[in-house]
N, C-alpha and C. Protein backbone atom coordinates (compact mmCIF):
# COMPACT_ATOMS: atom_id res chain seq x y z
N UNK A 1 4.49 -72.41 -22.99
CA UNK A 1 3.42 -71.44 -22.91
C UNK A 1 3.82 -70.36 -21.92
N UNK A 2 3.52 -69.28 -22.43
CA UNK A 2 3.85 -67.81 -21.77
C UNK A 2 2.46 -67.20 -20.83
N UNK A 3 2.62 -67.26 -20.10
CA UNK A 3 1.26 -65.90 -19.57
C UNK A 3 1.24 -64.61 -20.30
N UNK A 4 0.06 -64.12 -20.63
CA UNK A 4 -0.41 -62.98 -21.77
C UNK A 4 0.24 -61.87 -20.61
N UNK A 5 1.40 -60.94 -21.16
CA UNK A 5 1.72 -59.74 -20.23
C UNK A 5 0.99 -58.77 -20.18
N UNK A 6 0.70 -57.82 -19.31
CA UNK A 6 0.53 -56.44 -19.38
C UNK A 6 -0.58 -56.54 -18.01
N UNK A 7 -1.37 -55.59 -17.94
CA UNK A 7 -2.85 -55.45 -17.07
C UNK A 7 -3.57 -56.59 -17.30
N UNK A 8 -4.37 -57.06 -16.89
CA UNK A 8 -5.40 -58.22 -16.83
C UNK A 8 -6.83 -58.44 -15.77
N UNK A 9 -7.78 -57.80 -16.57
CA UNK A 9 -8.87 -58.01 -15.17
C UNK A 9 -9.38 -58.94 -15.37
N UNK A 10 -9.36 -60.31 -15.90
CA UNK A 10 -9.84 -61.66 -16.04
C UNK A 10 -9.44 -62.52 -14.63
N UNK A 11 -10.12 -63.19 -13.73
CA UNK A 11 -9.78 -64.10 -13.04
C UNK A 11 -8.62 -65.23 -13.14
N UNK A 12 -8.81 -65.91 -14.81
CA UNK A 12 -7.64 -66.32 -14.78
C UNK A 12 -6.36 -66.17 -15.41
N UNK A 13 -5.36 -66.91 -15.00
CA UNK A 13 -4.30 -66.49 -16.18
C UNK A 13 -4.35 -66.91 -17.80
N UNK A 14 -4.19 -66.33 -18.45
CA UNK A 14 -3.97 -66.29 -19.90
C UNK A 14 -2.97 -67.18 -20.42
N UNK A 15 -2.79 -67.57 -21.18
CA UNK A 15 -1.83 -68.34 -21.52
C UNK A 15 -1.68 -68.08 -23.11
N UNK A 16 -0.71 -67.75 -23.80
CA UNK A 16 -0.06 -67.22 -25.03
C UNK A 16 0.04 -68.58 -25.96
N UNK A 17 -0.86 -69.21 -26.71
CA UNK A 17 -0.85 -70.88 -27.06
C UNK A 17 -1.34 -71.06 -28.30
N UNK A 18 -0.80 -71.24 -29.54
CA UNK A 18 -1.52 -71.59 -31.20
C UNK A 18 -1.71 -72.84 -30.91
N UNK A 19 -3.46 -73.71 -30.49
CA UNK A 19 -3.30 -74.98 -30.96
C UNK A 19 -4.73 -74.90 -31.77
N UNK A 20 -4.92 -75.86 -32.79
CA UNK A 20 -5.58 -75.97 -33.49
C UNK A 20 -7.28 -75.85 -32.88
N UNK A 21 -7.95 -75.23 -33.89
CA UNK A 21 -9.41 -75.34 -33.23
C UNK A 21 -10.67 -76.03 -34.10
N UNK A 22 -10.90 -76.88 -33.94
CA UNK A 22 -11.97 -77.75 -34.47
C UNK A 22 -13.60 -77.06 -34.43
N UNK A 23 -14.40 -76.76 -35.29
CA UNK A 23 -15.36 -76.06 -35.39
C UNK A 23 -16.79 -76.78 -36.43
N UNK A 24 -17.62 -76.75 -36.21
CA UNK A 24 -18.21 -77.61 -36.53
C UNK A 24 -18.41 -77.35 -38.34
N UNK A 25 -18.02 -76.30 -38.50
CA UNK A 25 -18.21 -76.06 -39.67
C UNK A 25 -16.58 -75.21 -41.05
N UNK A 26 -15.60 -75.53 -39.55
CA UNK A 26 -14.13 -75.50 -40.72
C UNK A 26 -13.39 -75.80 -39.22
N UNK A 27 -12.10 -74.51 -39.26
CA UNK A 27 -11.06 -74.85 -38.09
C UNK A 27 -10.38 -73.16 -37.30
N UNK A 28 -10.15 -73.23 -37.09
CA UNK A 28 -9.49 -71.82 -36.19
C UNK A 28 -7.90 -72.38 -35.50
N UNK A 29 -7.71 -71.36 -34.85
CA UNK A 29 -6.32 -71.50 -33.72
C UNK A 29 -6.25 -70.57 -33.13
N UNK A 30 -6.00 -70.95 -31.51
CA UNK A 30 -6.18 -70.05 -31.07
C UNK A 30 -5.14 -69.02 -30.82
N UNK A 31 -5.17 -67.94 -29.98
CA UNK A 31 -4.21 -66.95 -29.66
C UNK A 31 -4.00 -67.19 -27.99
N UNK A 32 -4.61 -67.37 -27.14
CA UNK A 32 -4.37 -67.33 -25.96
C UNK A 32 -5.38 -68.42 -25.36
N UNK A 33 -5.12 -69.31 -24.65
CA UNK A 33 -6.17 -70.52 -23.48
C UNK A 33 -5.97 -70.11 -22.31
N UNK A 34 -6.84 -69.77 -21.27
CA UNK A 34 -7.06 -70.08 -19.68
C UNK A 34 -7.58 -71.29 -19.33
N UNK A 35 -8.26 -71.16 -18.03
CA UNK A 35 -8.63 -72.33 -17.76
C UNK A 35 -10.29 -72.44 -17.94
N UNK A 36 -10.72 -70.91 -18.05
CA UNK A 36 -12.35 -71.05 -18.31
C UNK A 36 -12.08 -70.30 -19.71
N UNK A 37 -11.60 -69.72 -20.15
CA UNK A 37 -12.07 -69.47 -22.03
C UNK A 37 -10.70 -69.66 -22.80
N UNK A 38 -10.89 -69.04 -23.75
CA UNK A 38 -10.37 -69.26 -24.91
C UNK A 38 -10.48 -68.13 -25.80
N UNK A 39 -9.27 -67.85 -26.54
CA UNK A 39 -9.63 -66.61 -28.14
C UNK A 39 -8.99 -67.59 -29.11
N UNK A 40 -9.62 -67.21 -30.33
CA UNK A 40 -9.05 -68.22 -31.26
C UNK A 40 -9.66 -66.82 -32.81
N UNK A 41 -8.71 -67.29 -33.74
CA UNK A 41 -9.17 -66.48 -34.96
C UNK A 41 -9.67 -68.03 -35.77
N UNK A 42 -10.67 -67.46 -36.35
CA UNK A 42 -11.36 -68.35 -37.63
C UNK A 42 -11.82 -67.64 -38.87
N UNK A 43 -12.46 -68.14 -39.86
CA UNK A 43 -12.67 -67.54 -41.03
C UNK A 43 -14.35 -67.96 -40.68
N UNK A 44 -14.69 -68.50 -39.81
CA UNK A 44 -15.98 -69.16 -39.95
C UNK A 44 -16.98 -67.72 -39.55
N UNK A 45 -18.16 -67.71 -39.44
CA UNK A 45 -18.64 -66.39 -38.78
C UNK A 45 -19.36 -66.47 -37.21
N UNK A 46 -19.38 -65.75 -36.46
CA UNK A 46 -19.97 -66.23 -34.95
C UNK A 46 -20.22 -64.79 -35.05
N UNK A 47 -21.34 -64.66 -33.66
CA UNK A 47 -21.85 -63.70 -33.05
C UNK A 47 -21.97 -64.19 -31.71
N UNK A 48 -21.65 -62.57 -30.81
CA UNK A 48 -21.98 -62.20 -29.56
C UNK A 48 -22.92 -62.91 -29.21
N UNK A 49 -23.39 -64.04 -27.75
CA UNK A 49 -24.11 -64.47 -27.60
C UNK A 49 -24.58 -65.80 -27.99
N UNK A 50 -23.70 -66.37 -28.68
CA UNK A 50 -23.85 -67.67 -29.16
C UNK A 50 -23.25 -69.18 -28.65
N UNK A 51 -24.12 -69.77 -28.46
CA UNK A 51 -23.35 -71.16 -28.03
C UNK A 51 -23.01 -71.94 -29.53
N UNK A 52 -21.82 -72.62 -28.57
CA UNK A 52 -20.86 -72.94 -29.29
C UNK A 52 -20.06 -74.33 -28.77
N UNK A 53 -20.22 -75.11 -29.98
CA UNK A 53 -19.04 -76.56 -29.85
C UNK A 53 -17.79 -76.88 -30.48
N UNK A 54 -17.01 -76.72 -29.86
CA UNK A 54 -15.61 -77.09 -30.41
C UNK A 54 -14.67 -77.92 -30.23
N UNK A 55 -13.40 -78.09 -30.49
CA UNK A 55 -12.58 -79.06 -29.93
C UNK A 55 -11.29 -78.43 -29.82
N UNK A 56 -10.27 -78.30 -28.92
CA UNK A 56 -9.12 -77.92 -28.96
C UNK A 56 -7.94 -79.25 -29.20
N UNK A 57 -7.40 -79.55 -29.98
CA UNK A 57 -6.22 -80.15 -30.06
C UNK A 57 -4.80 -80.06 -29.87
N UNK A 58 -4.66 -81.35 -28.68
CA UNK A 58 -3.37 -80.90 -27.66
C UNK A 58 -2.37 -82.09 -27.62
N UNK A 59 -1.61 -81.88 -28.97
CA UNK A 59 -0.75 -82.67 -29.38
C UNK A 59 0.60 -83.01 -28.17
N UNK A 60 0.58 -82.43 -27.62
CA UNK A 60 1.93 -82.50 -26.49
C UNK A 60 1.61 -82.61 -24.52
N UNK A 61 0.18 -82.54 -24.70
CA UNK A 61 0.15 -82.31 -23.05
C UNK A 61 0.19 -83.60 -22.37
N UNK A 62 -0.29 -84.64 -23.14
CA UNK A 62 0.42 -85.68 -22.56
C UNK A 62 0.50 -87.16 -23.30
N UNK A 63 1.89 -87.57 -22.14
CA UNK A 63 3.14 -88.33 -22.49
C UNK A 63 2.19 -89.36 -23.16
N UNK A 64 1.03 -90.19 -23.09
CA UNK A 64 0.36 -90.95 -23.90
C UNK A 64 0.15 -91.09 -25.37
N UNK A 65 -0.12 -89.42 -25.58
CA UNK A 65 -0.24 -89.40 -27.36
C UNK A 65 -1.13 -87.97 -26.65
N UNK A 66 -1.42 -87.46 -28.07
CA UNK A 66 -2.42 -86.49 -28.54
C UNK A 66 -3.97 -86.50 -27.80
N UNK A 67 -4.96 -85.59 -27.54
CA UNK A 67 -5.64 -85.89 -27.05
C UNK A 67 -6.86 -84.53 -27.67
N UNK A 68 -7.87 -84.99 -28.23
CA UNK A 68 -8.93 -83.46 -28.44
C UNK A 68 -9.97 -83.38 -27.08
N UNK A 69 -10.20 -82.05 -26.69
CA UNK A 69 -10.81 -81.96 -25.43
C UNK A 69 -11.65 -81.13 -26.00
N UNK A 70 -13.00 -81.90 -26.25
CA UNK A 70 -14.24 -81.25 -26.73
C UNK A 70 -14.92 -80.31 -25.27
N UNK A 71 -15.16 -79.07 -26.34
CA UNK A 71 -15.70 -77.79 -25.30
C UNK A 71 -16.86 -77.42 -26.21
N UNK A 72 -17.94 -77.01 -24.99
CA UNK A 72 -19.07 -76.32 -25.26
C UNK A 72 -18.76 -74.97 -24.19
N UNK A 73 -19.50 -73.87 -25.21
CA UNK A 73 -19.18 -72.65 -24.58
C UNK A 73 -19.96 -71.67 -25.14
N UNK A 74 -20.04 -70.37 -24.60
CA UNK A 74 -20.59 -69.32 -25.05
C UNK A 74 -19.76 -67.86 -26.21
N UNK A 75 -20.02 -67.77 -27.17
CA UNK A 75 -19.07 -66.60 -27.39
C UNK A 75 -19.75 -65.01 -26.67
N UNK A 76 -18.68 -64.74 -26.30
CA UNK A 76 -18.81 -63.27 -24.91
C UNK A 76 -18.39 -61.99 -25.96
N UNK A 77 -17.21 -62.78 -27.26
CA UNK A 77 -16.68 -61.30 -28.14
C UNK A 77 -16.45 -61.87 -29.25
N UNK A 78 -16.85 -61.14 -30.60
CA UNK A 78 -16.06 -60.70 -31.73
C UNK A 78 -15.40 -59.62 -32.46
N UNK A 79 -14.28 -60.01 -32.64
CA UNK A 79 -13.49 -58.79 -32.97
C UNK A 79 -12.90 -58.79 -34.90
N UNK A 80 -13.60 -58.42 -35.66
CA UNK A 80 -13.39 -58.36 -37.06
C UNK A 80 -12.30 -58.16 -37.38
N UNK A 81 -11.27 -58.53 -38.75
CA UNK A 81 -10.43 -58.90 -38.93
C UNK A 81 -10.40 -58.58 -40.35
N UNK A 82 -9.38 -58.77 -41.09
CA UNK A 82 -9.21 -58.19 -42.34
C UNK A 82 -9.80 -59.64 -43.16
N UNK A 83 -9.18 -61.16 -42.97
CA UNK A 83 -9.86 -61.91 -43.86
C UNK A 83 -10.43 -63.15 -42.85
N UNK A 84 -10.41 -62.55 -41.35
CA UNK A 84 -11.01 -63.56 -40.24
C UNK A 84 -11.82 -62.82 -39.18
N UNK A 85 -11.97 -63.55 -38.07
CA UNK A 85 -12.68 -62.66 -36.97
C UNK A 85 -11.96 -63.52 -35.88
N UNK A 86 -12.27 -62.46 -34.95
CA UNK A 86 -11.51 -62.99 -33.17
C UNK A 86 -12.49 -63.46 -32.87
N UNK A 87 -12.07 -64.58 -32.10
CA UNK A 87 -13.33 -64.57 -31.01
C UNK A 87 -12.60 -64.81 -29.35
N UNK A 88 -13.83 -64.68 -28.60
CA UNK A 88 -13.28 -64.55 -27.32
C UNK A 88 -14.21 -65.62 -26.77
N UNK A 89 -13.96 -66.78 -26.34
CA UNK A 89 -15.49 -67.74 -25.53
C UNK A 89 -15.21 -68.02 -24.48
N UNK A 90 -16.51 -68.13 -23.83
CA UNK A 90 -16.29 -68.63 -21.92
C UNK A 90 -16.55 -70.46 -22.53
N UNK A 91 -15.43 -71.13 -21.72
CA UNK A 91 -15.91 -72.33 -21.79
C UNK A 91 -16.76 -73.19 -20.76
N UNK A 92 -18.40 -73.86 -20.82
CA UNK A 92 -19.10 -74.04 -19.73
C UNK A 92 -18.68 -74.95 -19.34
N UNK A 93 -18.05 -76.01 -20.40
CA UNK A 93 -18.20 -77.79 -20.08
C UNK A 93 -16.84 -78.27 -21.47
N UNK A 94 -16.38 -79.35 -20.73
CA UNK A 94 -15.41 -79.75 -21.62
C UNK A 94 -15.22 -80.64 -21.36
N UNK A 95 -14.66 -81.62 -21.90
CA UNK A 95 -14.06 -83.15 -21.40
C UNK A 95 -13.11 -83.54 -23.04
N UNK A 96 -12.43 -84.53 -22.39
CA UNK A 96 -11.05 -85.20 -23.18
C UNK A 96 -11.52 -86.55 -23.93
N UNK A 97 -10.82 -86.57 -24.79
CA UNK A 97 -10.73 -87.25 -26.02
C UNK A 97 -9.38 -87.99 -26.60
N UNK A 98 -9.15 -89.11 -26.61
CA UNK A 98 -7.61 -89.43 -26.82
C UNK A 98 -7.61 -90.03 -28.14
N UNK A 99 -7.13 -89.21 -29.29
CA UNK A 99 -6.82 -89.01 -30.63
C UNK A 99 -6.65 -90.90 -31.04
């Protein structure tokens, strides 16, 4: 994983990361993880202002096996897309899951 280059007025660092995104109603992946949000593209539809449950799946972070780390969060952005949408979410609460 890379840190996202350029300017950055976010508190934390960015991180450049495709892992799968679990959605209660299909799947996404994301484009970049920090340590409080997340962007991910989906086909599903969201709006500004919405809470939100998901799961990120993190096949490699550790040496045990696979692990999904269910997140609840807010979406802060959507950004429209030709056959998806961006999203941008603050994550409030999360905890781990071992596949």
């Amino acid at each position: 994983m890379e840190p996202r280059a350029g300017r950055d007025r976010r508190q934390a660092t960015r991180y450049q990361v495709g892992l799968p995104v679990e959605l209660p109603n299909g799947t996404g992946l994301t484009r970049d993880v920090s340590e409080v949000g997340v962007f991910f593209e989906t086909d599903q539809p969201m709006a500004a202002g919405a809470v939100i449950n998901f799961a990120l799946l993190l096949s490699e972070a550790d040496p045990e096996g696979p692990f999904r780390l269910q997140c609840r969060g807010s979406v802060v952005r959507v950004e429209p897309q030709s056959d998806k949408v961006g999203v941008a979410a603050r994550i409030t609460s999360y905890r781990a899951r071992t596949l």
